[in-house]
C-alpha atoms as a PDB file:
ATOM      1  CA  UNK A   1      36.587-180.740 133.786  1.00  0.00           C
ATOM      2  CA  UNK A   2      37.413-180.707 137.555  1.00  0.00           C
ATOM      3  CA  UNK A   3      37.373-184.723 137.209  1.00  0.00           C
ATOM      4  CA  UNK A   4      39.516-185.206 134.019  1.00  0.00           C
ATOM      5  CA  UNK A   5      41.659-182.009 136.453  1.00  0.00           C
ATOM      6  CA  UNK A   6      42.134-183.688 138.898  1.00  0.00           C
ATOM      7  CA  UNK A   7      43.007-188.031 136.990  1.00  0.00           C
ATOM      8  CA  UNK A   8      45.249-186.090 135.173  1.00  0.00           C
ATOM      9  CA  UNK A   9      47.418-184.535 138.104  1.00  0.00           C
ATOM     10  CA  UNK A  10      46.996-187.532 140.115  1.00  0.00           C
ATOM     11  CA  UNK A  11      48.405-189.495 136.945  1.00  0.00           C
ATOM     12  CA  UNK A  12      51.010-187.521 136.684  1.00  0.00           C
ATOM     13  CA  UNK A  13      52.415-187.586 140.330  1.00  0.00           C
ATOM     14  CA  UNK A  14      52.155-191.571 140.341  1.00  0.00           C
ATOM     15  CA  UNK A  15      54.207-191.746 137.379  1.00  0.00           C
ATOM     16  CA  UNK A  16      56.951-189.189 138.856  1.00  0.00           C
ATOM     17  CA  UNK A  17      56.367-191.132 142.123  1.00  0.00           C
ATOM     18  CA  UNK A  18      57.044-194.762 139.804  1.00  0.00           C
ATOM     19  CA  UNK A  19      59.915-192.929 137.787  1.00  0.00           C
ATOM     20  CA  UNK A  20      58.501-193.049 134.879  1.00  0.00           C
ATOM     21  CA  UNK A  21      58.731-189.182 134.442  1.00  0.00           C
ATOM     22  CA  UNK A  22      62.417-187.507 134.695  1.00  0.00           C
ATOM     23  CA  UNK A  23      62.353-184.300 133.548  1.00  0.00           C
ATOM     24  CA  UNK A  24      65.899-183.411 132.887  1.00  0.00           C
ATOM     25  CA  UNK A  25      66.876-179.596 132.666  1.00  0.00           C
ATOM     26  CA  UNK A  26      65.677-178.181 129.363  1.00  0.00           C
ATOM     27  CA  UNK A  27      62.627-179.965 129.261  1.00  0.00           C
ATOM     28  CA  UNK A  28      61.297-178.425 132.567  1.00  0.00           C
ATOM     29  CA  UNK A  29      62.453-175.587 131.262  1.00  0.00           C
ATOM     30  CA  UNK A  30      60.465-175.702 127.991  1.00  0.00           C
ATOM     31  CA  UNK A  31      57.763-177.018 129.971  1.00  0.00           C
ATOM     32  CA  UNK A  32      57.816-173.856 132.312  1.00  0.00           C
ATOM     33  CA  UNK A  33      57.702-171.641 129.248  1.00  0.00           C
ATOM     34  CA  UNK A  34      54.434-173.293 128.090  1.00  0.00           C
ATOM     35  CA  UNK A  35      52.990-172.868 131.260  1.00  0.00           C
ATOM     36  CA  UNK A  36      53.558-169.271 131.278  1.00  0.00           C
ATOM     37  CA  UNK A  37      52.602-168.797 127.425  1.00  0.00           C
ATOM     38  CA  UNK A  38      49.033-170.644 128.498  1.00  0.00           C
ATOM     39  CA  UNK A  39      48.917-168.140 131.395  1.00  0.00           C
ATOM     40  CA  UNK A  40      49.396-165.051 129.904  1.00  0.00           C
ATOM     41  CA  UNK A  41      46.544-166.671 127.105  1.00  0.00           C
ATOM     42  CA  UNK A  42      44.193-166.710 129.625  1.00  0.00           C
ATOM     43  CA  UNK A  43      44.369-163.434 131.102  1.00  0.00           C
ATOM     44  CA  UNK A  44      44.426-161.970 127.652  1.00  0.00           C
ATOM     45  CA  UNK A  45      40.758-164.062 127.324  1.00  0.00           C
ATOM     46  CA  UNK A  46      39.244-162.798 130.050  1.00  0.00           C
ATOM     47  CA  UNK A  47      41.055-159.492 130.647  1.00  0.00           C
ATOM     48  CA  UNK A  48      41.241-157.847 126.985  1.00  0.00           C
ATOM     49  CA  UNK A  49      39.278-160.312 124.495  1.00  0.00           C
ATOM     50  CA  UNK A  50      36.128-161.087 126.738  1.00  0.00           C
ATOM     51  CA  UNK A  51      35.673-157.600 128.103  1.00  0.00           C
ATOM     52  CA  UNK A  52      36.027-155.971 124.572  1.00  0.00           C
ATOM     53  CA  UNK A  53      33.384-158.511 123.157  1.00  0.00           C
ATOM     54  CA  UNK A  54      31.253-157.060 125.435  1.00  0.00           C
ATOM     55  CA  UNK A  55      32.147-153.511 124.639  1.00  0.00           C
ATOM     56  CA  UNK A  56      31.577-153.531 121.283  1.00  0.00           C
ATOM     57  CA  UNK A  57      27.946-155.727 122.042  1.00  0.00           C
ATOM     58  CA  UNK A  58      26.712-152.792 124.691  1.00  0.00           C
ATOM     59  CA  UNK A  59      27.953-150.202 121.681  1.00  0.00           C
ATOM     60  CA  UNK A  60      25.976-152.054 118.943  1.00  0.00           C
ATOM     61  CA  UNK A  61      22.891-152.182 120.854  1.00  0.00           C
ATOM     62  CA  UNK A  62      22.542-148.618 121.647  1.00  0.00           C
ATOM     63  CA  UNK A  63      20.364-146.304 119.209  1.00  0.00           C
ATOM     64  CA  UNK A  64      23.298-144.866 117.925  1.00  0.00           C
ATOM     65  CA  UNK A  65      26.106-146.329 117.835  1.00  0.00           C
ATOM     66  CA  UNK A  66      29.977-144.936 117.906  1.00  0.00           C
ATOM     67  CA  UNK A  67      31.561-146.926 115.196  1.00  0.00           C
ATOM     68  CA  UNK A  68      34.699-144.908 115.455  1.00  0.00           C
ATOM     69  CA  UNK A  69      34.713-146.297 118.880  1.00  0.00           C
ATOM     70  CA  UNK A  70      33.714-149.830 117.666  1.00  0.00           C
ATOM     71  CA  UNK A  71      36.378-149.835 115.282  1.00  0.00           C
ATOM     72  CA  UNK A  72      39.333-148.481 117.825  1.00  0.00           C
ATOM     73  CA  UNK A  73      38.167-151.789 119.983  1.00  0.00           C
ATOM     74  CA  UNK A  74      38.124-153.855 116.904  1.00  0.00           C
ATOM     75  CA  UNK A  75      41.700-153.297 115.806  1.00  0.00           C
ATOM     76  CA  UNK A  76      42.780-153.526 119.286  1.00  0.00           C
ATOM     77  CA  UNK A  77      41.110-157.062 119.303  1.00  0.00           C
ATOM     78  CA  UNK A  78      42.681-158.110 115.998  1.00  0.00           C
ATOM     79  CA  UNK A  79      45.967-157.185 117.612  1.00  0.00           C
ATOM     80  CA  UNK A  80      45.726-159.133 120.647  1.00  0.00           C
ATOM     81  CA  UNK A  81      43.718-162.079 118.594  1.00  0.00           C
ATOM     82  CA  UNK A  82      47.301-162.221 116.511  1.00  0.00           C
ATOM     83  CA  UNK A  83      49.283-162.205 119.730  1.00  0.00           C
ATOM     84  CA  UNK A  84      47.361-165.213 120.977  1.00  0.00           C
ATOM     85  CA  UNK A  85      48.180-166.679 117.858  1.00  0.00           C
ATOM     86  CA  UNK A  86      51.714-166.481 117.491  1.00  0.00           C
ATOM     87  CA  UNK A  87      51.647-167.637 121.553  1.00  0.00           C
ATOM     88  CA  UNK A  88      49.345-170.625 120.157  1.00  0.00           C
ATOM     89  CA  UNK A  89      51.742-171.236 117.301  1.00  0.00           C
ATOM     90  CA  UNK A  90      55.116-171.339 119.587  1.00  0.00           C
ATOM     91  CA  UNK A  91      52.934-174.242 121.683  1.00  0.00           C
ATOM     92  CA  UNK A  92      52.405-176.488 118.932  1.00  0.00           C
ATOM     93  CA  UNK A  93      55.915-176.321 117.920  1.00  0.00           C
ATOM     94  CA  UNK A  94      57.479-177.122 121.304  1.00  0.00           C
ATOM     95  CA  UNK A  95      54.582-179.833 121.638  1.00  0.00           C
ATOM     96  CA  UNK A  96      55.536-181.235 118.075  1.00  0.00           C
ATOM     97  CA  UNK A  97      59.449-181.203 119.773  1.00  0.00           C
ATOM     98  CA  UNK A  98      58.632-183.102 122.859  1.00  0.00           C
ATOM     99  CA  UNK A  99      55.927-185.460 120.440  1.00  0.00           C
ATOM    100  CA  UNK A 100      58.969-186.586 118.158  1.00  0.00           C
ATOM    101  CA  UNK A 101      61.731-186.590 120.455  1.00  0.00           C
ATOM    102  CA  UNK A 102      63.781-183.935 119.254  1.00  0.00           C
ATOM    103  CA  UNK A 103      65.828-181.847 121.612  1.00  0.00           C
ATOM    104  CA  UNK A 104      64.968-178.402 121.499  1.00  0.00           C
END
């Protein structure tokens, strides 16, 4: 991944360098918004979803498990799973936007 990384970013600095990229005002501003949605994604991953996994793994494997506890950590999951899906959803539709030309 670090080599597809880092063809990618060079890429896309020789094409702003050959003016072939001109990102006009509401497009870097769309593409700004994408960046952050993909951030807060990722921290969601390994801050909430990962850690929880794990949780409810540890709680399952002991003799007796708390499934009170288990399912408090499960609905939380579900909640942030449909977050990252509404987040996932709003990506694909401002991809399908820049994909088909339309302003947004």
């Amino acid at each position: 991944m670090i080599t597809v990384s880092s063809v990618t970013t060079s890429g896309y600095y020789l094409a702003e360098k050959m003016v072939l990229i001109i990102f006009q005002a509401p497009v870097i501003y769309w593409m700004l918004a994408v960046l952050i949605i993909v951030v807060v994604m990722f921290v969601q991953g390994i801050g909430i979803l990962m850690p929880t996994n794990l949780r409810i793994y540890f709680e399952l494997k002991k003799s007796e498990p708390d499934f009170e506890k288990i399912q408090r950590m499960t609905r939380w999951y579900v909640k942030v799973v449909a977050i990252q899906a509404a987040m996932q959803l709003s990506i694909i539709f401002i991809m399908a936007n820049f994909a088909t030309g339309l302003t947004l």
